[in-house]
Protein backbone atom coordinates (compact mmCIF):
# COMPACT_ATOMS: atom_id res chain seq x y z
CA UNK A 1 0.00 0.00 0.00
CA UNK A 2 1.80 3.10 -1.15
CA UNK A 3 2.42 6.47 1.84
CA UNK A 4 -0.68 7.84 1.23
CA UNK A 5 -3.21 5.22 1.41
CA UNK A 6 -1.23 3.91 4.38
CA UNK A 7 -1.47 7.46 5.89
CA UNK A 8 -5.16 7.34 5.25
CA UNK A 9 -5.80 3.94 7.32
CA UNK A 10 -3.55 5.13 10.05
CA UNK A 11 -5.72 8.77 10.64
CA UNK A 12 -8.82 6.64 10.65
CA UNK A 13 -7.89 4.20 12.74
CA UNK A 14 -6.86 7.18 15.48
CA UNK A 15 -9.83 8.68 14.46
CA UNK A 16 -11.53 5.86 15.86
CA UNK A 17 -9.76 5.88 18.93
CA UNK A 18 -10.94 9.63 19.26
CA UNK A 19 -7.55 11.53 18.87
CA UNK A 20 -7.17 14.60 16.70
CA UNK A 21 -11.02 15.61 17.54
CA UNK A 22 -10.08 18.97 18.11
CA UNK A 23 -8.41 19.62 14.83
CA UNK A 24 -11.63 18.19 13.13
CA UNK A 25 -14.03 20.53 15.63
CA UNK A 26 -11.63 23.67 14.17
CA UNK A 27 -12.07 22.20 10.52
CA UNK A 28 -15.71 22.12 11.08
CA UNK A 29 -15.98 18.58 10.43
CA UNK A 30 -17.86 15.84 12.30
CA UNK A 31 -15.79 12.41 12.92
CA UNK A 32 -18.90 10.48 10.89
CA UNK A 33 -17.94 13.14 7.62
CA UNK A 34 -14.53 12.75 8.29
CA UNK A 35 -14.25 8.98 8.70
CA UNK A 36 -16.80 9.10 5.49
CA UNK A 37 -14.65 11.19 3.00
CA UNK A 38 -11.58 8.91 3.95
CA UNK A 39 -13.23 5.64 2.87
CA UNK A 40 -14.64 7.22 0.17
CA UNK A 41 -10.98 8.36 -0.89
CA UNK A 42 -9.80 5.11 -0.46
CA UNK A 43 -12.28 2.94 -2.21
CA UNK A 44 -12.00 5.48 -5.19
CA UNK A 45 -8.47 5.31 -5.30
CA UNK A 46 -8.64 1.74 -6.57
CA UNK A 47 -11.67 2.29 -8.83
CA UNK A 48 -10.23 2.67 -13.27
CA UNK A 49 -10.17 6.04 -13.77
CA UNK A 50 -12.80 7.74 -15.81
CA UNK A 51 -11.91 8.43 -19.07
CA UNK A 52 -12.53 12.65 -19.89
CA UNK A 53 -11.72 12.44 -23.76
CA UNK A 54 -8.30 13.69 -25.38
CA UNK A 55 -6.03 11.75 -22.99
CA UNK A 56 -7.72 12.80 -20.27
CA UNK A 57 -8.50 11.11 -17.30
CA UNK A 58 -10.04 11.79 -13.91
CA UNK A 59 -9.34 9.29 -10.65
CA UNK A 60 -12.33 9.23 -7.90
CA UNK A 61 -10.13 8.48 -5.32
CA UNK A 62 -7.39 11.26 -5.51
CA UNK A 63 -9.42 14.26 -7.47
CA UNK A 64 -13.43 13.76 -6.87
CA UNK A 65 -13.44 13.14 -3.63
CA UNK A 66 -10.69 15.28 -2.51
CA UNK A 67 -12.19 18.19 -4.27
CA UNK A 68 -15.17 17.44 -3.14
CA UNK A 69 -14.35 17.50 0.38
CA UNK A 70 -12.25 20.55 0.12
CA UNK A 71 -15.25 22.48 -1.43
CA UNK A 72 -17.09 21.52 1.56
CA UNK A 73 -14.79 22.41 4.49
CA UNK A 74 -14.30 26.05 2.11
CA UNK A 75 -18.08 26.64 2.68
CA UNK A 76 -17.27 26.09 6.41
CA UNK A 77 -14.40 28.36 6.62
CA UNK A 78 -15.40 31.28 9.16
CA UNK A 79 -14.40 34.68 7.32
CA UNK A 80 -14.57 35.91 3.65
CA UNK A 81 -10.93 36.41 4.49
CA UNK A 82 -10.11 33.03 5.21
CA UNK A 83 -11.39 32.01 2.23
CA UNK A 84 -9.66 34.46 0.17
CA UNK A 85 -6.68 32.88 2.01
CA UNK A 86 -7.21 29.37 0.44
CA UNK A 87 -7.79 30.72 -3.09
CA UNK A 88 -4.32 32.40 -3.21
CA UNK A 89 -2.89 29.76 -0.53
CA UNK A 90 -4.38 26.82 -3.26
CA UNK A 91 -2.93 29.09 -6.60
CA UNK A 92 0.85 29.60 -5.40
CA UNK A 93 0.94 25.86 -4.09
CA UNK A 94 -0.38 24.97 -7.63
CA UNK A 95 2.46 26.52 -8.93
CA UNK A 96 4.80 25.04 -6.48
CA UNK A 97 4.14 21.65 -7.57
CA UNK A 98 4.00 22.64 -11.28
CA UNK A 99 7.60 24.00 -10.96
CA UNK A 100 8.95 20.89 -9.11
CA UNK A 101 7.69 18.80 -11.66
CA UNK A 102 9.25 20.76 -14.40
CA UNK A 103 12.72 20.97 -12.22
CA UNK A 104 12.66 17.69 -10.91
CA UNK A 105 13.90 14.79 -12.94
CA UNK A 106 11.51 12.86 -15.68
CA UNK A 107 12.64 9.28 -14.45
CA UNK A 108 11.18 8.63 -11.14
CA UNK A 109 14.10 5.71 -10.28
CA UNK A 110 16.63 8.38 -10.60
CA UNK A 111 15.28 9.93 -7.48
CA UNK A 112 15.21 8.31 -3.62
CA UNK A 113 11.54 8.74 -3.05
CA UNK A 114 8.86 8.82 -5.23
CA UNK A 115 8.05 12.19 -6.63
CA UNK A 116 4.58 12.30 -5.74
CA UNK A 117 5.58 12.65 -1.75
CA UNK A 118 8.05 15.11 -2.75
CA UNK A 119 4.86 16.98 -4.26
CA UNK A 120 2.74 16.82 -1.29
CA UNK A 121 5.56 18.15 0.76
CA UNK A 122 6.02 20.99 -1.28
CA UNK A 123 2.29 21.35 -1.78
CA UNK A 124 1.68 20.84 2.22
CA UNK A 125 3.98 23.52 3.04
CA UNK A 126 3.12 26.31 0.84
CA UNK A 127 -0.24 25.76 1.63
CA UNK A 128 0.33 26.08 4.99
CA UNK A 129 2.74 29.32 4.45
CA UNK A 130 0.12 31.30 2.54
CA UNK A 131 -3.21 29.32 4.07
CA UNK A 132 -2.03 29.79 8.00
CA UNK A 133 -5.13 28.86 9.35
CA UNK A 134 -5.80 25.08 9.48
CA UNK A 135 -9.32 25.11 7.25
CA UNK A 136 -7.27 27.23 4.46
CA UNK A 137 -4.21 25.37 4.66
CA UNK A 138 -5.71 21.82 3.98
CA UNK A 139 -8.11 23.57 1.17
CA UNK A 140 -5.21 24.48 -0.61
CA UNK A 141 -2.90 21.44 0.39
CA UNK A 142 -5.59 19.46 -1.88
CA UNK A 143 -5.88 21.96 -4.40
CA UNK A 144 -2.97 23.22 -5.28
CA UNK A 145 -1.86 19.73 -6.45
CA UNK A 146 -5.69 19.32 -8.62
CA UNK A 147 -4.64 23.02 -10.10
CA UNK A 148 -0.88 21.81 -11.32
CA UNK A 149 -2.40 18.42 -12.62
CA UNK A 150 -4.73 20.82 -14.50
CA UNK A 151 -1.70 22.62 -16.07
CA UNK A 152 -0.48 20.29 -17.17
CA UNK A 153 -3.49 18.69 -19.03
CA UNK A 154 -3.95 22.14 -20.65
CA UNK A 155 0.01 22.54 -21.81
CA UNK A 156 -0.46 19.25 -23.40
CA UNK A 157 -3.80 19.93 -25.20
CA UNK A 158 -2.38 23.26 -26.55
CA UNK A 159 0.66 21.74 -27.23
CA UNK A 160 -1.07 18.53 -28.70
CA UNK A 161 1.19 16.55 -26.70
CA UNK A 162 0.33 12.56 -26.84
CA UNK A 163 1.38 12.35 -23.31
CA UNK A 164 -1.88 11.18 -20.75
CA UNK A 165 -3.09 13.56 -18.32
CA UNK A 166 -4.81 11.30 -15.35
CA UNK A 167 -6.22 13.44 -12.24
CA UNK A 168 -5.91 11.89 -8.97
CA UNK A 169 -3.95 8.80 -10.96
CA UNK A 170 -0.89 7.40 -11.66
CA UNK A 171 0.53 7.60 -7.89
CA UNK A 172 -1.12 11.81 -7.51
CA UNK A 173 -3.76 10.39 -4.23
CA UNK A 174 -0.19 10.37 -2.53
CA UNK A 175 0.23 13.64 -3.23
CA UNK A 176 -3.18 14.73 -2.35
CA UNK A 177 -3.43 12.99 0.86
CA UNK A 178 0.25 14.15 1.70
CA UNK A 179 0.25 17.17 1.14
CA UNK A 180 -3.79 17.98 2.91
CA UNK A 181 -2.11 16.03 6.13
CA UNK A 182 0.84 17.83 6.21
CA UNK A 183 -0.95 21.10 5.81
CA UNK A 184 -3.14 20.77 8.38
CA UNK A 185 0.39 19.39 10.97
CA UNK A 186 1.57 22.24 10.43
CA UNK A 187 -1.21 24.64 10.98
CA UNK A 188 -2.04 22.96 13.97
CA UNK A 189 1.50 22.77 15.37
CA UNK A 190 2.44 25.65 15.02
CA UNK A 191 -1.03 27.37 15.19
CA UNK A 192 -0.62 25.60 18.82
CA UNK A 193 2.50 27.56 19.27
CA UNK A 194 2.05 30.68 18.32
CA UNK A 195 -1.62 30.62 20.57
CA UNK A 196 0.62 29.56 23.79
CA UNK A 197 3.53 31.69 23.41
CA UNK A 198 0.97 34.55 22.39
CA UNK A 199 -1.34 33.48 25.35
CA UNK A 200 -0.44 35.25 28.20
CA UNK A 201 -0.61 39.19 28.70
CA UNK A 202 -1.68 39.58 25.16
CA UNK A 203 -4.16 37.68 24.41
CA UNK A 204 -5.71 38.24 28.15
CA UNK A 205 -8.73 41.04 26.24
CA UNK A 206 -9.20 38.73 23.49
CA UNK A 207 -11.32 36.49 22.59
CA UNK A 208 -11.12 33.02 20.59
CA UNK A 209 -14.21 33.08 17.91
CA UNK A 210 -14.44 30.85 14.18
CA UNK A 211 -10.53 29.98 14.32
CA UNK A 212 -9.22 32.98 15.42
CA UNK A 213 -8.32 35.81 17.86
CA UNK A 214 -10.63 38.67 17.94
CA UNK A 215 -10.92 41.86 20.47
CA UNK A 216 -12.94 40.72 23.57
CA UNK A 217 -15.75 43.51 22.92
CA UNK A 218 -15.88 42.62 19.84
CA UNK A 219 -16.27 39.26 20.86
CA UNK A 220 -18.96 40.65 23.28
CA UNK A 221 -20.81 42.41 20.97
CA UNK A 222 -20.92 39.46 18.76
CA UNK A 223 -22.50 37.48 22.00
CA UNK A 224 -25.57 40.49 22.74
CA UNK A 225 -26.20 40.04 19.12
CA UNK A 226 -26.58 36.48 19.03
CA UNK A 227 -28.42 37.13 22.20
CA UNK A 228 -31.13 39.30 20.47
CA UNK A 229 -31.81 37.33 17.52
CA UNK A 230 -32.43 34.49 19.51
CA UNK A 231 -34.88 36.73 20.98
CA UNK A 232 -36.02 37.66 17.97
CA UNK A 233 -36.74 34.19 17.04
């Protein structure tokens, strides 16, 4: 089983055990959705491909799904900016990976590891540079290697190039698991961090609201107005 598959059983099977709740609570995602979008990657990573015309291909496993599931936890991020966040976090990792593959070399023995974890890593961090917060970051973790797949197709098709263009195939669910893991480890390592070492005197008129620090009357003000609507209803 390759890295990400295996990476896949191992998260579910802690999942089950009921570690890393909190970073699915933050992500807005119940364990039941959760625990359902990783079976559903990993039965459809071993479905054929679906054939999209001019040598192009689309896995279920490691694009439809994935996408899928990123689309949903976007419509759960908490601000407009957050979002924004994961568009241009999801872009520039896009490119990351679409470098690499250009720089790095065409025979995949040549290398020690397989290319497709040395995409997610450079997919994973970027996101997690530009995404910061955990919901972004793992958006555009999973995106940003869709978006150089997707290229890539289009270079060839331009370029009329016989080469086959399979998304979410040929070893890229690796890459798409890797990288949305390793996005979210790092947001929520070092998110956990910077929210200790931050913690004491200046975060002591804040409050914690959607994923982030706000001011506390803001915070308050946000609580009266829940307060009244409730009211209201």
């Amino acid at each position: 089983m390759s890295l990400g598959l295996t990476l896949l059983v191992v998260v579910g099977i802690l999942f089950l055990f009921g570690i890393g709740h909190s970073v699915l609570d933050r992500m807005r995602l119940s364990d039941k959705a959760a625990m359902l979008f990783m079976a559903a990657i990993l039965v459809g990573s071993f479905i054929p491909n679906i054939p999209l015309g001019r040598r192009l291909s689309i896995n279920i496993g490691g694009a439809i799904i994935p996408l899928v599931l990123a689309i949903y936890v976007f419509f759960k991020a908490g601000t407009v900016k957050e979002k924004t966040r994961s568009i241009l976090a999801s872009i520039l990792a896009g490119i990351g990976v679409f470098a690499a593959s250009r720089l790095l070399p065409h025979e995949p023995e040549t290398m020690l590891i397989d290319p497709n974890y040395v995409y997610g890593i450079i997919a994973g961090i970027i996101a997690y540079l530009f995404g910061r917060s955990r919901r972004a970051s793992f958006i555009a973790g999973i995106v940003g290697v869709l978006l150089a797949d997707i290229a890539q197709g289009i270079i060839n098709y331009m370029n009329n190039l016989p080469t086959p263009v399979r998304l979410g195939g040929a070893g890229a669910v690796d890459a798409v698991v890797i990288s949305g893991f390793l996005a979210v480890i790092l947001a929520e390592v070092v998110g956990e961090l910077r929210e200790k070492i931050q913690g004491g005197t200046k975060k002591k008129n804040m409050g914690f609201d959607k994923g982030e620090f706000i001011r506390l009357v803001d915070f308050d003000e946000m609580e009266e107005r829940g307060g009244e609507d409730e009211k209201q209803k």
